[in-house]
Protein backbone atom coordinates (compact mmCIF):
# COMPACT_ATOMS: atom_id res chain seq x y z
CA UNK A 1 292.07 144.79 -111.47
CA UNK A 2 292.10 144.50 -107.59
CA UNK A 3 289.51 141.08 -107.38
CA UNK A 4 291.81 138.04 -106.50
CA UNK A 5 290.44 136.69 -109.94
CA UNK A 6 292.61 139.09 -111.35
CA UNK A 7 295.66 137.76 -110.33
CA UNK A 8 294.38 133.88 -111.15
CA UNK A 9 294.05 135.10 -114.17
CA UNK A 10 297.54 136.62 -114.90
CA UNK A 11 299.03 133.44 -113.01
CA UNK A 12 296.73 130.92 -115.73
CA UNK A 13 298.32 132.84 -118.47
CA UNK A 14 301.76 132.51 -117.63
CA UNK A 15 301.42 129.08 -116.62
CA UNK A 16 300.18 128.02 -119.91
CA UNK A 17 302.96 130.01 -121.72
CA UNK A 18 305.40 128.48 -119.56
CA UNK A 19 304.36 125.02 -121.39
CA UNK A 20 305.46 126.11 -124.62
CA UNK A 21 309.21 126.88 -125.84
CA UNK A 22 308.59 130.99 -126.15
CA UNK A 23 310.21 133.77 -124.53
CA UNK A 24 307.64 135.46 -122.35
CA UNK A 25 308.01 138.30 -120.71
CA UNK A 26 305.71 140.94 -118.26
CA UNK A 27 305.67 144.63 -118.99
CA UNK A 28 304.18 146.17 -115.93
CA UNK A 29 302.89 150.08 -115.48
CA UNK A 30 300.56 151.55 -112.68
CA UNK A 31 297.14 153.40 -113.71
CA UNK A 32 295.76 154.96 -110.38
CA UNK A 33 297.44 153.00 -107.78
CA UNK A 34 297.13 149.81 -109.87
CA UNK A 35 299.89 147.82 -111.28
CA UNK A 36 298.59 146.34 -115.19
CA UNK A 37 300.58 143.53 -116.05
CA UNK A 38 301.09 143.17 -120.25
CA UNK A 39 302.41 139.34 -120.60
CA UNK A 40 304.12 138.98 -123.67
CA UNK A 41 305.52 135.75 -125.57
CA UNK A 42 307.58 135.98 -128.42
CA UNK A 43 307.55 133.38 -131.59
CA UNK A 44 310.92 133.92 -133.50
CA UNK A 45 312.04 132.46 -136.88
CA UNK A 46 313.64 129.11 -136.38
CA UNK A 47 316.36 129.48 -139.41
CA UNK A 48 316.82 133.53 -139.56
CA UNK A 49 317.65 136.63 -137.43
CA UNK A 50 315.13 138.86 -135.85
CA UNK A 51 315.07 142.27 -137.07
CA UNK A 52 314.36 145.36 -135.16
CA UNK A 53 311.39 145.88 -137.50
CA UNK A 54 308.87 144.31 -139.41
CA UNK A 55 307.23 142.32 -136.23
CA UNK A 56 303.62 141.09 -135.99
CA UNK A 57 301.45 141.97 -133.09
CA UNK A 58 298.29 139.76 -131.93
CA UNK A 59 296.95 140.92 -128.66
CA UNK A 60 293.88 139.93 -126.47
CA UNK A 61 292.48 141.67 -123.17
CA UNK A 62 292.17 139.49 -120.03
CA UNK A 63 290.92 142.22 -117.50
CA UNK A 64 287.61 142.14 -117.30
CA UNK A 65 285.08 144.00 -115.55
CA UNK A 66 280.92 144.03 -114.65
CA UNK A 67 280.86 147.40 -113.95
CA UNK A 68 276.90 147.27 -115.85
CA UNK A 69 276.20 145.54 -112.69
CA UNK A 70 274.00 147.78 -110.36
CA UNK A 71 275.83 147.73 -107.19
CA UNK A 72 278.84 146.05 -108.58
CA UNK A 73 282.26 146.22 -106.42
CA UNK A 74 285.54 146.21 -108.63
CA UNK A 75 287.43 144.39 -105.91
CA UNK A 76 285.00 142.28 -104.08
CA UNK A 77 282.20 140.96 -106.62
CA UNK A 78 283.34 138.22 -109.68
CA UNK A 79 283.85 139.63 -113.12
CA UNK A 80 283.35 136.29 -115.17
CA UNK A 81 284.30 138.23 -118.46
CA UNK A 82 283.38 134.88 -120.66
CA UNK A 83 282.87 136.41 -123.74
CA UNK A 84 284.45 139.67 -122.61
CA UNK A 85 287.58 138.66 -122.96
CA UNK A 86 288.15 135.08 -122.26
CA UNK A 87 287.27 134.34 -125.84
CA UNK A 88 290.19 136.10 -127.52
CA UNK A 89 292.56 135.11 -123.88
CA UNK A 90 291.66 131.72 -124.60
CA UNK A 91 292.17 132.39 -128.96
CA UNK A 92 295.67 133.48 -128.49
CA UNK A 93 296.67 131.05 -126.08
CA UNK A 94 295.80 128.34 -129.02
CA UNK A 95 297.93 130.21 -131.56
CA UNK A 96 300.38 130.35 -129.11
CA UNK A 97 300.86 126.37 -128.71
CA UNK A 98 300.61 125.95 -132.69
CA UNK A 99 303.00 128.55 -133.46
CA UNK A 100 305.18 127.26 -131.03
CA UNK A 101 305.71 124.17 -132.43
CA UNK A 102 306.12 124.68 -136.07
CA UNK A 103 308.14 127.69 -136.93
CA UNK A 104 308.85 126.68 -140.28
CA UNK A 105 307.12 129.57 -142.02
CA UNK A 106 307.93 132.02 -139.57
CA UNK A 107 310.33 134.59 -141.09
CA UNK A 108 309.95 137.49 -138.67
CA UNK A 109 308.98 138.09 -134.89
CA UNK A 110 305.62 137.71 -134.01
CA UNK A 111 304.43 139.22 -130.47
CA UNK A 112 301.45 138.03 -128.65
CA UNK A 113 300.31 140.43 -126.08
CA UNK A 114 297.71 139.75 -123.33
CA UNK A 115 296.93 142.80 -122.54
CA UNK A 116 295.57 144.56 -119.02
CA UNK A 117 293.75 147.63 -118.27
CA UNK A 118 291.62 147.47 -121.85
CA UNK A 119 288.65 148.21 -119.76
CA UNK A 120 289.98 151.41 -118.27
CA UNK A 121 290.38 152.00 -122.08
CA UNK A 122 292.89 150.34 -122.91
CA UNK A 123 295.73 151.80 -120.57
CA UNK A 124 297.99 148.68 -120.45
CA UNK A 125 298.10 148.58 -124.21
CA UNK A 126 297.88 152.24 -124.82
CA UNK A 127 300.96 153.07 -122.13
CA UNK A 128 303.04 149.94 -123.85
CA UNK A 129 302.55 151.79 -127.90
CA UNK A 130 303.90 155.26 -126.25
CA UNK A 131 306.50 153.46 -124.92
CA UNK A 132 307.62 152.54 -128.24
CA UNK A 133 310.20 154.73 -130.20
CA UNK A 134 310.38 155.26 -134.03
CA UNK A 135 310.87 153.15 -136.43
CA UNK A 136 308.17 151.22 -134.74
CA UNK A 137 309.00 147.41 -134.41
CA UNK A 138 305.52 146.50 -135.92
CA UNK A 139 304.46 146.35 -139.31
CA UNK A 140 300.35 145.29 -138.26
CA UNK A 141 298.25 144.81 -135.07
CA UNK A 142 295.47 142.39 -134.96
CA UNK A 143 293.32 142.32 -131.94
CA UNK A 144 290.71 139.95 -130.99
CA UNK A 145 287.77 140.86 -128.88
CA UNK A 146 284.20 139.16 -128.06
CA UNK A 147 284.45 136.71 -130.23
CA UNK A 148 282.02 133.56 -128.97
CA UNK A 149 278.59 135.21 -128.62
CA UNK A 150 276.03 134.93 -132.22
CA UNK A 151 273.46 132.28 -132.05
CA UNK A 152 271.98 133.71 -135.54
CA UNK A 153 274.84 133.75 -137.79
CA UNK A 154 278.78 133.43 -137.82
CA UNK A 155 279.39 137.17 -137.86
CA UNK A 156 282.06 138.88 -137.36
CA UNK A 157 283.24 142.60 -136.99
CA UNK A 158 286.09 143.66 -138.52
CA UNK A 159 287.34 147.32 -137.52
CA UNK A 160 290.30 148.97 -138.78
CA UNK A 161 291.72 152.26 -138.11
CA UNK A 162 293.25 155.18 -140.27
CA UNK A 163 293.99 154.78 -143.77
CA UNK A 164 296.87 152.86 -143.47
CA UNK A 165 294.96 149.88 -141.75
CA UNK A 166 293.43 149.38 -145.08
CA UNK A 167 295.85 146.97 -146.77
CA UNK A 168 295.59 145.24 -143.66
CA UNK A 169 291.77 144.91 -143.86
CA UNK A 170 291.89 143.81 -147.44
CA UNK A 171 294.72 141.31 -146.36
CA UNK A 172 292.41 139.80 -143.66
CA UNK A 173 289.12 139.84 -145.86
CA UNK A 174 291.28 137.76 -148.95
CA UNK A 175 292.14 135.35 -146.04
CA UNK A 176 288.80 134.42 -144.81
CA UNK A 177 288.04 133.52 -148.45
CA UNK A 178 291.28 131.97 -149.57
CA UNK A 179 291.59 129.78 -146.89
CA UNK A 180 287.87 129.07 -146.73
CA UNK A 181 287.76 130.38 -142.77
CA UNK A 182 283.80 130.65 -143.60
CA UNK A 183 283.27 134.18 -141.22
CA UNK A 184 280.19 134.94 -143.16
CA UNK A 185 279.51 137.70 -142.99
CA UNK A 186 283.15 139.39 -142.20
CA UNK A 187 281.90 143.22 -141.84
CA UNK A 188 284.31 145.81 -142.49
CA UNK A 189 284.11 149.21 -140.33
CA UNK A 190 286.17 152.26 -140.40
CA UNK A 191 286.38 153.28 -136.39
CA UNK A 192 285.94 156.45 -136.66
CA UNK A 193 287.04 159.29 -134.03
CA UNK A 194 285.46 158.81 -130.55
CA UNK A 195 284.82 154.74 -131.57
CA UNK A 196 288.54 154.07 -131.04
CA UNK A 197 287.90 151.12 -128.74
CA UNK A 198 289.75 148.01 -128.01
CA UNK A 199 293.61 147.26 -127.71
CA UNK A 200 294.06 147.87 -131.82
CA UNK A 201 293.74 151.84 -131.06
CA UNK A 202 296.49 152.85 -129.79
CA UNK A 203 298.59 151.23 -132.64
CA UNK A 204 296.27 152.11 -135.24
CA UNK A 205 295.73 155.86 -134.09
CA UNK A 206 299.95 155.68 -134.20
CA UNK A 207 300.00 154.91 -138.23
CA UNK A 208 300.74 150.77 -137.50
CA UNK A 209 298.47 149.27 -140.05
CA UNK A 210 295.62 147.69 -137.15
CA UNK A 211 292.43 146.12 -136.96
CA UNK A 212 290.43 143.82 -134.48
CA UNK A 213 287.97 141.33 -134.85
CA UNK A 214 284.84 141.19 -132.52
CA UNK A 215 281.50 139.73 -132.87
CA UNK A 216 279.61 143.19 -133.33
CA UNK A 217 280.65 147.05 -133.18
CA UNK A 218 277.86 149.20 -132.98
CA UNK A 219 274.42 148.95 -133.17
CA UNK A 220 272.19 145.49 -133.55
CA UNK A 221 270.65 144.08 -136.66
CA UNK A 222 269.48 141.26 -138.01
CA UNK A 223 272.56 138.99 -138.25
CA UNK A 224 273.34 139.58 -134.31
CA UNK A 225 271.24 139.88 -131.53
CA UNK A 226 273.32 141.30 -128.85
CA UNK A 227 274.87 139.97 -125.88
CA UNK A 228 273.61 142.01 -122.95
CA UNK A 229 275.84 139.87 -120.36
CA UNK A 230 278.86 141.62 -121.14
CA UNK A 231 280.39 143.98 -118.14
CA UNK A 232 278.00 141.94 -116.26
CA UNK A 233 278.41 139.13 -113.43
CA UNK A 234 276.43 137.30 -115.95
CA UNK A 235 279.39 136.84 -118.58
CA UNK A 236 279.33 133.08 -117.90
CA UNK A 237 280.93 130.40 -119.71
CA UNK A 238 277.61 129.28 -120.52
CA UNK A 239 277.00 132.43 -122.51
CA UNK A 240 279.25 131.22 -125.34
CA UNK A 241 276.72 130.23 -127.51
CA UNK A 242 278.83 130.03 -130.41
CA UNK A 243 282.01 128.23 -130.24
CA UNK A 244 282.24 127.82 -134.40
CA UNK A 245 282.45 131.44 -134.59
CA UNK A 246 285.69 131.53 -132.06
CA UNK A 247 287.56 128.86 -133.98
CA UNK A 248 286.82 130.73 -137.42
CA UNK A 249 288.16 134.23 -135.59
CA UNK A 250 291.41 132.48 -133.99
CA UNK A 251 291.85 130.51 -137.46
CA UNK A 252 291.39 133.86 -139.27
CA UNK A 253 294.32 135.75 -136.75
CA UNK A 254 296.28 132.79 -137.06
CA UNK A 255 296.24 132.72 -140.64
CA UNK A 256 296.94 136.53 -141.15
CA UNK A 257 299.77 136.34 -138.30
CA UNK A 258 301.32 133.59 -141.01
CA UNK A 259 300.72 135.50 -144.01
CA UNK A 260 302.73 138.49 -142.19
CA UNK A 261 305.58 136.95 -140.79
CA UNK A 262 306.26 134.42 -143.79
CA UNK A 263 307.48 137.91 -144.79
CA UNK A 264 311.50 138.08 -144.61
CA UNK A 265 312.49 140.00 -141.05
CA UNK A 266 313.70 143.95 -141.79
């Protein structure tokens, strides 16, 4: 979080946001000396009020780190973070320009977060949920992480958390097939205690119905190799070697983040 990247980073974000006709807004909170910076832009209804509930969260990291580097030094050596997060930065970014300009089918608040501090585990997003008093202004979390590394197969993970992420899960499995997204295969995973990685914890661990899509949780098989770059100064754009599968996991958010908010505001 100290490298001058860092900062590029947060400035790229906010310059790209500042393009589109959304309210964005930073919500800022220090982690050992450190300020994180969440950037936030909102996509309200056109024709109808926003309610206090019933809002949609979609949320990427753009931190990154190499700390699998021998030798590496947080605030002096590059942390590329391609694939790690770049993929779902650069995912949400692209909802954010189409949902900005066709809010036709939008009937409640949806919230895109770019989160900071996911790879301290997840203390920007984590601080942000206990910040957040009951009732809870979201009704479902989706989270996108790693999603442009599978030269084998266009696999993706899809992780969900407590039992009242599963209507969520079943939600985004009958969209990958309705809309003929092609994710093939789209594997569901319960994260169990101690696997409650990635920015969809904190909500999910909360009772907020969450899940997040990444290219592989847990161990290799056949349908994905691995990509050993990541938390290296080796996650380079280069090692994207599968740019279908990112357009099929920001499609598949996208289309979920519809499906939700086409629901009347509460």
């Amino acid at each position: 979080m100290t490298h001058p990247g860092h900062a590029k980073a947060q400035a790229y974000i906010k310059s790209e946001l500042a393009k589109l006709d959304v309210k964005v807004e930073s919500w800022k909170n220090v982690y050992q000396g450190m300020t994180l910076d969440n950037i936030f832009a909102f996509i309200d209804p056109a024709a109808s009020a926003v309610g206090s509930t019933g809002w949609t969260l979609v949320s990427a990291h753009y931190d990154s780190t190499a700390n699998r580097t021998p030798g590496w030094r947080s605030s002096i050596d590059p942390a590329p973070g391609a694939d790690d997060n770049a993929t779902g930065t650069a995912g949400l970014l692209e909802i954010a320009r189409i949902l900005a300009a066709d809010r036709t089918r939008i009937h409640s608040r949806i919230v895109l977060a770019f989160f900071d501090g996911e790879e301290l585990f997840f203390k920007g997003s984590g601080a942000y949920m206990s910040s957040l008093n009951r009732p809870y202004p979201y009704k479902a979390a989706i989270n996108l992480d790693m999603v442009g590394f599978n030269p084998i197969t266009d696999r993706l993970d899809l992780l969900w958390y407590t039992n009242t992420s599963a209507g969520l899960r079943d939600r985004v499995l009958k969209a990958n097939d309705a809309y003929k997204i092609g994710v093939t295969p789209l594997n569901a995973q319960y994260a169990a205690d101690g696997n409650t990685i990635m920015d969809a914890a904190p909500f999910g661990i909360a009772g907020i119905p969450s899940i997040a899509l990444c290219q592989r949780y847990g161990e290799n098989d056949a349908t994905f190799p691995g990509n050993y770059t990541f938390h290296t100064v080796n996650d380079t754009p280069d090692k994207i070697t599968n740019k279908r599968l990112w357009l099929k996991a920001t499609k598949l958010t996208l289309a979920t983040a519809l499906e939700l908010a086409d629901e009347p505001a509460q």
